[in-house]
Protein backbone atom coordinates (compact mmCIF):
# COMPACT_ATOMS: atom_id res chain seq x y z
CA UNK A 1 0.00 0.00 0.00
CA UNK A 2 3.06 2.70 0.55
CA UNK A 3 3.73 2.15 -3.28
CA UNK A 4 0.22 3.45 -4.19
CA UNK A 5 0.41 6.23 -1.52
CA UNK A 6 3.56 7.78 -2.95
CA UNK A 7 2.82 7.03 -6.28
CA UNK A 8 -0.32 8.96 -6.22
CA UNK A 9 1.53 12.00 -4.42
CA UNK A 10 3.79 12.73 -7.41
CA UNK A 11 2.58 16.13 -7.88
CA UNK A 12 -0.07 18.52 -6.45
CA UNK A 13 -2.87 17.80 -9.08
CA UNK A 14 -2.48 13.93 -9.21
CA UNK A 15 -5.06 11.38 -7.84
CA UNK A 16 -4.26 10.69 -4.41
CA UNK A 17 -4.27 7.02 -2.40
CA UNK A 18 -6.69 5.19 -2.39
CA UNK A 19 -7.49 2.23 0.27
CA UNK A 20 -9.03 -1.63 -0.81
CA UNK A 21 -10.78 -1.90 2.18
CA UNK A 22 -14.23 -2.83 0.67
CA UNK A 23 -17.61 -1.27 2.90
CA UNK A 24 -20.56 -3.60 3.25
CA UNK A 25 -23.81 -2.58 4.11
CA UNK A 26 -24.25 -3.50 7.99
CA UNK A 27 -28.01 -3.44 7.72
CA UNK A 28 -30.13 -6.67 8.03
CA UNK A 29 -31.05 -7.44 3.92
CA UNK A 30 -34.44 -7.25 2.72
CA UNK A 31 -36.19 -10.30 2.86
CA UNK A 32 -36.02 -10.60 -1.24
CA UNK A 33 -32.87 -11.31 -2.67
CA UNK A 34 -30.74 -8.48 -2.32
CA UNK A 35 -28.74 -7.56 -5.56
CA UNK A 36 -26.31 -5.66 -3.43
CA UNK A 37 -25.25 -8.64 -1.78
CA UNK A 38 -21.68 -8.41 -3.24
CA UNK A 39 -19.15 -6.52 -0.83
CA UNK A 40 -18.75 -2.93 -2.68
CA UNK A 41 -15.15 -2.27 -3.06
CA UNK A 42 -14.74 1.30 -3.40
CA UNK A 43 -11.91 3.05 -3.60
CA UNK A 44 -10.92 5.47 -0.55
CA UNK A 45 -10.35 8.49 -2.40
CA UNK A 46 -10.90 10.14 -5.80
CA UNK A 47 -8.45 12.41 -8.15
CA UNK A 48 -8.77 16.01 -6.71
CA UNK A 49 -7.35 18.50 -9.12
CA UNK A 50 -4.78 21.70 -7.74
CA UNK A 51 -6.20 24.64 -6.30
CA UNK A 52 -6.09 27.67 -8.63
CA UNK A 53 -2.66 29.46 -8.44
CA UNK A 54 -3.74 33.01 -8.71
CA UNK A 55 -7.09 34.86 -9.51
CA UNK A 56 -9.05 36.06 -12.50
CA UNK A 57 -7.50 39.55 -12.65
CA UNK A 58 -4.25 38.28 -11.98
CA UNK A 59 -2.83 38.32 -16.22
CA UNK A 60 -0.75 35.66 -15.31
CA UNK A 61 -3.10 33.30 -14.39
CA UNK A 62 -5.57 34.57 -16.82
CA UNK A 63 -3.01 33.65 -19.82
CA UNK A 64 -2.08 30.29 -17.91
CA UNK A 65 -6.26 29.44 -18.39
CA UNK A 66 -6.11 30.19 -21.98
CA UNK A 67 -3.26 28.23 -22.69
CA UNK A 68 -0.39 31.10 -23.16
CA UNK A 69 1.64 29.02 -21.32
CA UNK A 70 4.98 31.13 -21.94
CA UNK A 71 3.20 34.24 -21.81
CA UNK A 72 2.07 32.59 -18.52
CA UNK A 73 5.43 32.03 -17.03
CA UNK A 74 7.02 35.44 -18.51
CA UNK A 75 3.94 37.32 -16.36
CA UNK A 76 4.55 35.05 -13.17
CA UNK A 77 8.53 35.20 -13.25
CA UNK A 78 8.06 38.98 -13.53
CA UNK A 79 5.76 39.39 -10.60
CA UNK A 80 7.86 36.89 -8.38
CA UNK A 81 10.60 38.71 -8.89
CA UNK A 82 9.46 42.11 -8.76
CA UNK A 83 6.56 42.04 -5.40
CA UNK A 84 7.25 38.53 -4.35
CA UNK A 85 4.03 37.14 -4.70
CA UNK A 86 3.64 34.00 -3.42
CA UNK A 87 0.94 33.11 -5.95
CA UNK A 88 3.14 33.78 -8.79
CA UNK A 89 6.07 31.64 -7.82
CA UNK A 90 3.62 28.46 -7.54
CA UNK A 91 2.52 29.30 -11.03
CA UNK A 92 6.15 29.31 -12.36
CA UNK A 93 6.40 26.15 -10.56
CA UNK A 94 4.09 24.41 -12.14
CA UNK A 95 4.66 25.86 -15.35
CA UNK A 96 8.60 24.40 -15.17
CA UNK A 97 7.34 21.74 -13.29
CA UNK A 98 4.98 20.29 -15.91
CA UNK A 99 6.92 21.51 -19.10
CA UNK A 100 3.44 23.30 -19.98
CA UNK A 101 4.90 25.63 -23.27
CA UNK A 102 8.45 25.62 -22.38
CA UNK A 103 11.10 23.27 -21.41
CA UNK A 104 10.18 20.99 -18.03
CA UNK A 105 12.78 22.00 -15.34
CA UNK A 106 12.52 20.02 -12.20
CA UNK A 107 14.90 21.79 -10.52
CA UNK A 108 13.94 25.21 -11.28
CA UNK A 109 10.18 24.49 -10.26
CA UNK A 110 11.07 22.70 -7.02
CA UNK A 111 13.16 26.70 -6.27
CA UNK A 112 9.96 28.26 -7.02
CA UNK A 113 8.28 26.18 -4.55
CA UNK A 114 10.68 26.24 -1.92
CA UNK A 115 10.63 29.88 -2.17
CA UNK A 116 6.58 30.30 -2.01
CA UNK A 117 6.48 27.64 0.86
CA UNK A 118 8.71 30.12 2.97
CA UNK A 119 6.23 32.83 2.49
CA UNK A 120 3.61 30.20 4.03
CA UNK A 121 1.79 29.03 0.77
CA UNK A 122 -0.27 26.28 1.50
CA UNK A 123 -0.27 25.07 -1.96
CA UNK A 124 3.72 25.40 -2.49
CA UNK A 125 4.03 23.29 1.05
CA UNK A 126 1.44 20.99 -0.67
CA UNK A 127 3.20 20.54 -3.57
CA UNK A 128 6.91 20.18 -1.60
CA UNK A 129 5.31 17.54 0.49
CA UNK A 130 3.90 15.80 -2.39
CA UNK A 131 7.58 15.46 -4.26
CA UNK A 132 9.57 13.99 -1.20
CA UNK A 133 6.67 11.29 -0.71
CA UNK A 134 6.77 10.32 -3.85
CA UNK A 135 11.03 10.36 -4.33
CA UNK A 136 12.78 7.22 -4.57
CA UNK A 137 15.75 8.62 -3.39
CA UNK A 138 14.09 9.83 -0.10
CA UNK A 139 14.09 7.19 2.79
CA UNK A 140 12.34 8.93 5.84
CA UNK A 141 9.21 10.90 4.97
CA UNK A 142 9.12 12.97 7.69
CA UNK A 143 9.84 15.89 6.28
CA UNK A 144 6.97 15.28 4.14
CA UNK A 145 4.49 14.91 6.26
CA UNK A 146 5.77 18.14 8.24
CA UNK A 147 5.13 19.78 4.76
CA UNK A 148 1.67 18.38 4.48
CA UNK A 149 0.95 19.60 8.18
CA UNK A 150 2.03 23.35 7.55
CA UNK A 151 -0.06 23.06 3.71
CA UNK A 152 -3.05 21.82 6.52
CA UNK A 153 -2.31 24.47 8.99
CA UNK A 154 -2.54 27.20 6.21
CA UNK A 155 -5.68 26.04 4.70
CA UNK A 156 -5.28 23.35 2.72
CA UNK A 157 -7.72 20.86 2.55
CA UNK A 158 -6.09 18.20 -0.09
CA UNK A 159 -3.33 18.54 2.78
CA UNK A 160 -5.17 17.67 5.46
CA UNK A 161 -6.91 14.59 3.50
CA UNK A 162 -3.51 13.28 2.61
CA UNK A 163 -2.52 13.44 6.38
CA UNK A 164 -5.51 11.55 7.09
CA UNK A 165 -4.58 8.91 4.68
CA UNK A 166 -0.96 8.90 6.25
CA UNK A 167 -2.05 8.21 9.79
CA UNK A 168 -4.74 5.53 8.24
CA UNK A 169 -2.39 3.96 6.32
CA UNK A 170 0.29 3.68 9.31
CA UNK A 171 2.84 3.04 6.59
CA UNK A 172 5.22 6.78 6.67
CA UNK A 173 3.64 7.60 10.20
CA UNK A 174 2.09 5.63 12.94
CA UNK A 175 -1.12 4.18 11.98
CA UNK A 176 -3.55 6.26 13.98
CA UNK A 177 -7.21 6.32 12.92
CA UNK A 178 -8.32 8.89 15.19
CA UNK A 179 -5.38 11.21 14.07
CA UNK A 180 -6.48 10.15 10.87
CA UNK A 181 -9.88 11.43 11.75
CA UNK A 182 -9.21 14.73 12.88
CA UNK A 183 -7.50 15.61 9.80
CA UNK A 184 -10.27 14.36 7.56
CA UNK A 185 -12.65 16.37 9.81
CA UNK A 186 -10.52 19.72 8.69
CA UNK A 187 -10.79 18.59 5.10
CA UNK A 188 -14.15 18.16 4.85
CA UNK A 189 -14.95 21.33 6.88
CA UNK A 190 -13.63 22.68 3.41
CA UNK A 191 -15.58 20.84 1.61
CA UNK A 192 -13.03 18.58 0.17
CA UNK A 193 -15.02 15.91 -1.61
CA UNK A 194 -12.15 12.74 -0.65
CA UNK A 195 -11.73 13.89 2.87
CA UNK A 196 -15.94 13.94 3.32
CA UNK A 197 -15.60 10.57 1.78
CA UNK A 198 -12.75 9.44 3.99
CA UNK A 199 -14.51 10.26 7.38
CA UNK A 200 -17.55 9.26 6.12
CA UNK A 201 -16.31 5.51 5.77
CA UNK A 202 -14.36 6.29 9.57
CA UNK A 203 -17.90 6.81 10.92
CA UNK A 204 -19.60 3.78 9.21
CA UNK A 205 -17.18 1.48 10.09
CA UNK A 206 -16.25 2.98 14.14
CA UNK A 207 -12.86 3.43 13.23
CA UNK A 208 -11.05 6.10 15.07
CA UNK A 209 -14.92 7.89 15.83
CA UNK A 210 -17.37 6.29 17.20
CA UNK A 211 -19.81 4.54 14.99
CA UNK A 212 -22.26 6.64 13.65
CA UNK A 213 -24.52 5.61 10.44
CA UNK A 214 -26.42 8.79 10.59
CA UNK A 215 -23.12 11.09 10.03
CA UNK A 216 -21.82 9.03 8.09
CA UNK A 217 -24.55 9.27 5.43
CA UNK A 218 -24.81 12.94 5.89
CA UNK A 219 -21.16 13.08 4.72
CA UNK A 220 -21.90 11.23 2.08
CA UNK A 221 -24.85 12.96 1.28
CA UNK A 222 -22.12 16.29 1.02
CA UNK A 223 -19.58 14.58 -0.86
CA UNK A 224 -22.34 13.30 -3.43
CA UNK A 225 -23.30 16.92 -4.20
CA UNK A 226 -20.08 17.72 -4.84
CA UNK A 227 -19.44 15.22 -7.40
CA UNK A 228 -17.76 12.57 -5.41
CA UNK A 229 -18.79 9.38 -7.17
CA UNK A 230 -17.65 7.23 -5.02
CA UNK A 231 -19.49 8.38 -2.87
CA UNK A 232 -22.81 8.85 -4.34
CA UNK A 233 -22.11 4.85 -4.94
CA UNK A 234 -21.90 4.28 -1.21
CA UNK A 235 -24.85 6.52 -0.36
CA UNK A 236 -26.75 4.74 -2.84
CA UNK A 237 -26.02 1.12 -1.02
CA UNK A 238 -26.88 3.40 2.55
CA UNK A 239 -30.40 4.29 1.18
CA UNK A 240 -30.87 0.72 -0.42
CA UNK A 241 -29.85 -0.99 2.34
CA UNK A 242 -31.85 1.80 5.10
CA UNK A 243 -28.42 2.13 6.58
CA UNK A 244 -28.24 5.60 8.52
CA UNK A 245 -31.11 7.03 6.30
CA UNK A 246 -34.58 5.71 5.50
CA UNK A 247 -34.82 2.97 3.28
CA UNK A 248 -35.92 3.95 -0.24
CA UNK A 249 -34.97 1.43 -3.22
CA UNK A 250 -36.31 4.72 -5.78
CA UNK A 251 -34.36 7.26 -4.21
CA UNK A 252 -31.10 4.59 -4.47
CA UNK A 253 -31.36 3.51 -7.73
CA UNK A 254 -31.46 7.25 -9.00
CA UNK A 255 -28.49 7.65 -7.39
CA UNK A 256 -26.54 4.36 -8.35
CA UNK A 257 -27.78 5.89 -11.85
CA UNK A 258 -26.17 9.23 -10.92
CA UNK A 259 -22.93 7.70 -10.34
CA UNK A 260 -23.20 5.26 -13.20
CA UNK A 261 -23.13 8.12 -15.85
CA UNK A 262 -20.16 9.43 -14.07
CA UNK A 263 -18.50 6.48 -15.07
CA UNK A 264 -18.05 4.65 -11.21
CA UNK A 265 -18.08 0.98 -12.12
CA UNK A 266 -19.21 -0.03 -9.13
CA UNK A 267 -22.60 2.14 -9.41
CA UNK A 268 -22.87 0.49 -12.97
CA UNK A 269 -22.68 -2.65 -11.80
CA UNK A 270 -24.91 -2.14 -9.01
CA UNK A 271 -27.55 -0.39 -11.12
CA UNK A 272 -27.55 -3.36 -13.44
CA UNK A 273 -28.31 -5.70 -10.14
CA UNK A 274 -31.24 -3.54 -9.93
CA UNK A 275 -32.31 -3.26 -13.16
CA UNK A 276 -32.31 -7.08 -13.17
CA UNK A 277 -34.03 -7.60 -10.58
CA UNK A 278 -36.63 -4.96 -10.74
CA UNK A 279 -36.03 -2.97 -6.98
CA UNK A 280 -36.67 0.70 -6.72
CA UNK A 281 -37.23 1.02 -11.18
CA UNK A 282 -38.97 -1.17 -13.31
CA UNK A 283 -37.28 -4.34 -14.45
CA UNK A 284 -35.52 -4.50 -17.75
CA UNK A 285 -33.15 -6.83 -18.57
CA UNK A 286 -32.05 -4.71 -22.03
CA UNK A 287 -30.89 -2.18 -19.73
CA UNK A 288 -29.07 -4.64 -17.05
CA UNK A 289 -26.88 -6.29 -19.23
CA UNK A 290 -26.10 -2.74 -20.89
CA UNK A 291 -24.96 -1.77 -18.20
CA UNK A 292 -23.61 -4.49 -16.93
CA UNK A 293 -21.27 -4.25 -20.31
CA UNK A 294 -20.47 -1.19 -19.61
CA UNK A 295 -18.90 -2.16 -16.09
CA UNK A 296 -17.52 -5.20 -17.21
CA UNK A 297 -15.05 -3.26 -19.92
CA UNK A 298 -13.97 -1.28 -16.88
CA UNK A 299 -12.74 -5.00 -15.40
CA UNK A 300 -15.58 -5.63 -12.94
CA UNK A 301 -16.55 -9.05 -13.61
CA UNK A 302 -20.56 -10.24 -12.42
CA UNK A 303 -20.62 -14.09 -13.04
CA UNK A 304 -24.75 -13.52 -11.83
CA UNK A 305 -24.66 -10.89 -14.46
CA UNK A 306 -22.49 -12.72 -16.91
CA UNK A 307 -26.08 -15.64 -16.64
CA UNK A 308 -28.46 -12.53 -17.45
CA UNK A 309 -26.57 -11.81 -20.53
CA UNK A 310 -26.25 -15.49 -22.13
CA UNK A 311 -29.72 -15.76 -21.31
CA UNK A 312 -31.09 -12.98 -23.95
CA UNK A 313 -31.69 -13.62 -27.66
CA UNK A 314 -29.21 -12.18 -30.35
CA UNK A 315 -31.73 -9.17 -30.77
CA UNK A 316 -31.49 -8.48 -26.99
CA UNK A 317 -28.20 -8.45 -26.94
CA UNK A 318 -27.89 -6.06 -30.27
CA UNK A 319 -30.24 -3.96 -28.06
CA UNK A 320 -28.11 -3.79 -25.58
CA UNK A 321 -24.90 -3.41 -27.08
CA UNK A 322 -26.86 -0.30 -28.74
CA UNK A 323 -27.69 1.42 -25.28
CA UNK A 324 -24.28 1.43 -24.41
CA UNK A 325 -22.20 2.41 -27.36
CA UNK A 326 -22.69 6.40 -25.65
CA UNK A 327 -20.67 5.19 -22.78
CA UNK A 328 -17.94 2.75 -24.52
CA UNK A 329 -14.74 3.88 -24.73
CA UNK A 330 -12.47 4.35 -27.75
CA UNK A 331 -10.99 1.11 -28.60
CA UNK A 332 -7.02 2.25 -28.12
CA UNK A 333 -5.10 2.29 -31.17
C-alpha cells in the first residue's frame, strides 16, 4: 500500500491514495434477494485536481487558463521577482514543473516552490510535500508529512486529507485512525469531496470515531453533491440498504444511476443488479446487461450478471450493445 500512496503523491494535481478496504452494508437485507449482496469495493479516495494558483485579474493566471503558457510564465517570473508574490512563484512552478509551453525544469520548479512555501503558501508546502513522498531517493518521509501539516495548517484541505490517509495507512507515520480522523474532519470542513468521503467511511465502520450511520450518510450525502462518485455509490447502497437514512430502493437507484453516468463501475454494476431484478425502477433486462457491459469493460466481472446476458436472444443483446455504445470507450489504437 506505501507504493500506491507515494505514487499517487507525485505532484499537487495527481489522484491521491486510495485504500481496498471494501464497505458492506451493515443493515439486516431485505427479505427478497438483495442484488447488493456483493461486498462494494470502493476506492478510498478520488483524483482532486490543484487549487487555482492566482485569480481572474491576476494576467498571469488569466493567460495560464487560456493556454499562453509562456506568456504565462514570462507574467509570473516577472511578478515573483518584482513584489514577491507567493501566488506567482507556484505558477512558475508548475509551469517548469509540468513543461506546460516551455522546457520541463525540475529543478527550477522545485526553487519556485521552496521559495513560495517560505512565504507560508499552502499550496507550495502541498506541492513540496507531495515530491519527497513520492522520491525514490528519499528514505524517511518525515519531512513530508511536516510539509503536508504546515499546507493543513494554512488552509489546505487536499493537505489535510492526505494526512488523514498517512495516519490511516500507518505506513510513513504511525497508523492512527483517530489522528487520521481529525484531519479528515478539517478537510471536509472545506468541503473537500475525498476527505468527506474518507470520514464518512471512519464513521460507518467505528474506526477512530465512534460509529455513527447517521453522520456518516450525511457526509456522504455532502460529498455526493459535490461530485464525489464514489461516494454517491456508497450513499446509494446506505439508502438501499436503510443504513443511517430511511430505506428507499427509488431514491437509491437514482443515485446508483447518478454515479453510473459518471462512469463509477461499481454504481454500474450495481444499477444493473437492480435493473435485473426490478427494486426501486422497473425491471428490464435490455438495460441490465447494458450496463452491466459497460462495467464489465472497466474490469468488474458479475458471473450472476455474466447468466443474465447469455440468457437474452441475439436481438437483446444487439439492443443492448446499442444502449451502451454512448458510454464505450475508444478502442485504443
Amino acid at each position: 500500500m506505501a507504493g500506491l500512496l507515494l505514487a499517487h503523491l507525485a505532484g499537487a494535481g495527481a489522484a491521491l491514495a486510495q485504500s481496498p478496504a471494501a464497505p458492506k452494508p451493515t443493515a439486516p437485507q431485505p427479505a427478497a434477494p438483495n442484488p447488493l449482496a456483493t461486498p462494494l469495493g470502493a476506492p478510498l479516495g478520488t483524483s482532486s485536481t490543484a487549487a487555482p494558483l492566482g485569480t481572474d485579474r491576476d494576467p498571469a493566471y488569466t493567460a495560464y487558463q487560456r493556454g499562453r503558457y509562456r506568456t504565462a510564465l514570462d507574467l509570473a517570473v516577472s511578478r515573483a521577482n518584482a513584489q514577491g508574490d507567493a501566488a506567482a512563484m507556484v505558477l512558475a512552478g508548475e509551469l517548469l514543473s509540468q513543461g506546460y509551453g516551455v522546457r520541463q525544469d525540475p529543478t527550477a520548479a522545485r526553487k519556485w516552490y521552496e521559495a513560495a512555501a517560505a512565504k507560508g503558501n499552502p499550496d507550495a508546502l502541498f506541492t513540496l510535500g507531495a515530491l519527497l513522498m513520492a522520491s525514490p531517493t528519499v528514505t524517511t518521509k518525515d519531512q513530508a508529512v511536516e510539509f503536508f501539516r504546515q499546507a493543513a495548517e494554512n488552509g489546505s484541505a487536499r493537505a489535510a486529507y492526505n494526512l488523514g490517509l498517512v495516519y490511516l495507512q500507518g505506513e510513513v507515520a504511525p497508523k492512527e485512525p483517530a489522528i487520521a480522523a481529525e484531519w479528515f474532519k478539517r478537510g471536509a470542513e472545506r468541503d473537500q469531496p475525498d476527505a468527506l468521503y474518507a470520514l464518512a467511511t471512519l464513521y460507518r465502520d467505528g474506526n477512530g470515531v465512534p460509529r455513527d450511520p447517521i453522520e456518516s450518510a450525511r457526509l456522504l450525502q455532502r460529498a455526493s453533491e459535490i461530485g464525489n462518485d464514489v461516494a454517491t455509490t456508497e450513499l446509494a447502497i446506505a439508502v438501499f440498504n436503510g443504513v443511517g437514512v430511511p430505506k428507499d430502493e427509488e431514491r437509491a437507484a437514482a443515485l446508483f444511476r447518478k454515479a453510473a453516468l459518471q462512469g463509477n463501475a461499481i454504481a454500474q454494476n450495481r444499477y444493473a443488479r437492480i435493473l435485473s431484478a426490478g427494486r426501486g425502477v422497473p425491471k428490464d433486462v435490455i438495460a441490465a446487461a447494458g450496463w452491466h457491459l459497460v462495467a464489465r469493460a472497466q474490469k468488474l466481472d458479475d458471473p450472476m450478471l455474466d447468466k443474465l446476458l447469455a440468457s437474452l436472444t441475439p436481438e437483446q443483446r444487439a439492443q443492448a450493445q446499442a444502449r451502451i455504445k454512448p458510454w464505450t470507450p475508444p478502442p485504443a489504437y
